[in-house]
Protein backbone atom coordinates (compact mmCIF):
# COMPACT_ATOMS: atom_id res chain seq x y z
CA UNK A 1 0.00 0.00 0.00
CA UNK A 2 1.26 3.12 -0.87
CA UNK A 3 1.13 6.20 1.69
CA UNK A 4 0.85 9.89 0.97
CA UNK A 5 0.01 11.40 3.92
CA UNK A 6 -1.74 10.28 7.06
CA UNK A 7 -4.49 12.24 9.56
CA UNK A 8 -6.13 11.27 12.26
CA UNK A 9 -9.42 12.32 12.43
CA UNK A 10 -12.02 11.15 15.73
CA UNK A 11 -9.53 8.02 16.42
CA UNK A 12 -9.61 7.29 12.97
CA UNK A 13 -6.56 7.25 10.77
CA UNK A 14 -7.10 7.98 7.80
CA UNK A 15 -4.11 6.60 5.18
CA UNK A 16 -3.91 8.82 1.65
CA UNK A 17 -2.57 6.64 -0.82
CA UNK A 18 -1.91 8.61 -3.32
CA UNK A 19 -4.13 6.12 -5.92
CA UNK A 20 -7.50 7.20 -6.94
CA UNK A 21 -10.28 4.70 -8.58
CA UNK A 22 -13.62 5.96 -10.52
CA UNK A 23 -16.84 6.39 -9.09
CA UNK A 24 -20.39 5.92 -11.16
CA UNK A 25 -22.48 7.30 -9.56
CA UNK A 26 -26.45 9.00 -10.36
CA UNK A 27 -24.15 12.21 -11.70
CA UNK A 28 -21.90 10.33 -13.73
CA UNK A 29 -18.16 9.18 -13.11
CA UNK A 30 -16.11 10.83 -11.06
CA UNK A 31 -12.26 9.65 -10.24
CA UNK A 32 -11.66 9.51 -6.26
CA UNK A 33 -8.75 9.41 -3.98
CA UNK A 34 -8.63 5.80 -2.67
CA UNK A 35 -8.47 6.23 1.55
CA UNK A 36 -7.82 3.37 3.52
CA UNK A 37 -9.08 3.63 7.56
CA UNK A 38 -8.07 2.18 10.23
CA UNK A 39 -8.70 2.53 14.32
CA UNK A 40 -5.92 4.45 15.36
CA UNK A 41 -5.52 2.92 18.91
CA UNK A 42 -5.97 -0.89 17.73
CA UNK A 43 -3.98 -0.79 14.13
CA UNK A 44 -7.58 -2.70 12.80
CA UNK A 45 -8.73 -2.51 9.44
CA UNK A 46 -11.88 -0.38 8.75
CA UNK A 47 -14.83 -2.29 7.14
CA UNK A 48 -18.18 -0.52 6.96
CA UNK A 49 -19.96 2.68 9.12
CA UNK A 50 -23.49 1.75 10.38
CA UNK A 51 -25.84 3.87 11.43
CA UNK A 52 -26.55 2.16 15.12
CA UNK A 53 -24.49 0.08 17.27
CA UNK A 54 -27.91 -2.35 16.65
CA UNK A 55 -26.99 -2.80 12.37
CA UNK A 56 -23.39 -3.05 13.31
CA UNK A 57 -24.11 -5.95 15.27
CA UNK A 58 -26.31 -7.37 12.49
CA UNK A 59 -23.21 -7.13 10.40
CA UNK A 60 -20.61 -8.74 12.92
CA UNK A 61 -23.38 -11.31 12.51
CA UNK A 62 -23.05 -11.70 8.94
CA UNK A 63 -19.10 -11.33 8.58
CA UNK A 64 -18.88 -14.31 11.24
CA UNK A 65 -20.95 -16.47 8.92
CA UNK A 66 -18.28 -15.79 6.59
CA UNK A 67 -15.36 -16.59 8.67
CA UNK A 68 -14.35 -13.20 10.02
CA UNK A 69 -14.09 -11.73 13.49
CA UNK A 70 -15.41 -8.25 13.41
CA UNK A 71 -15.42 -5.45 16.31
CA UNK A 72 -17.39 -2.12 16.64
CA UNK A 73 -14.88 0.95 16.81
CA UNK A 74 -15.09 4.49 16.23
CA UNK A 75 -17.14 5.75 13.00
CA UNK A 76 -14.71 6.76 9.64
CA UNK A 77 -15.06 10.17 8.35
CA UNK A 78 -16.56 11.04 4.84
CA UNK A 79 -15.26 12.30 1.66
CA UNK A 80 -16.51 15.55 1.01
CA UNK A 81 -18.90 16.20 -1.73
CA UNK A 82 -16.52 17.40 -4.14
CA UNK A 83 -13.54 14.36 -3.09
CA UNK A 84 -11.03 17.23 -2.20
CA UNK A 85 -10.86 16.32 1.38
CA UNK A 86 -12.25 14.24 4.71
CA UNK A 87 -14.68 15.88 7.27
CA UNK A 88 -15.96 14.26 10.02
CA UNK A 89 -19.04 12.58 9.97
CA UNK A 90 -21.21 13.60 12.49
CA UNK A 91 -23.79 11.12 12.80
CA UNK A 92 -24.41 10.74 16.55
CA UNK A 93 -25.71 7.26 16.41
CA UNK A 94 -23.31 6.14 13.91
CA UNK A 95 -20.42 3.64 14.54
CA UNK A 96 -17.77 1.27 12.45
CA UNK A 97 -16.98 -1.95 12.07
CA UNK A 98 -13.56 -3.82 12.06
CA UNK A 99 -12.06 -6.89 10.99
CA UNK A 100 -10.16 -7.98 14.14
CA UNK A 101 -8.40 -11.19 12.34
């Protein structure tokens, strides 16, 4: 993986890599930054936000199905609307999930 720059942003760290991938979305493509996230105190690799610690559990559920040990952390940050940058995503209920193999 290549690294850029790093921040830290609400125990989050947020790893620029410097490679960008393109986006379709319902306004057409658009080429983004590629971000990796991981919890800053535990090193653990960022999976998915959810919106309550309730759907998070739902999908610890699933990924253990699958094989994988998952953990709830802190919540990632988003990209903002126009991809130049990471704010922090305020969603008070909202937290992440975290492979922890």
């Amino acid at each position: 993986m290549n690294i850029e720059w790093v921040e830290i942003i609400d125990g989050v760290k947020a790893v620029h890599t410097g490679e960008s991938m393109y986006y379709y979305g319902a306004f057409g493509c658009k080429r983004i930054e590629i971000i990796r996230y991981f919890d800053a105190k535990t090193g653990l690799r960022f999976y998915t936000n959810c919106d309550s610690t309730e759907r998070a559990n739902e999908v610890i559920e699933k990924k253990a199905a699958e094989g994988h040990r998952m953990v709830i952390g802190p919540k990632a940050p988003w990209l903002s609307p126009d991809g130049s940058s990471l704010i922090r995503n305020r969603t008070e209920t909202a937290v992440g999930v975290y492979f922890a193999d």
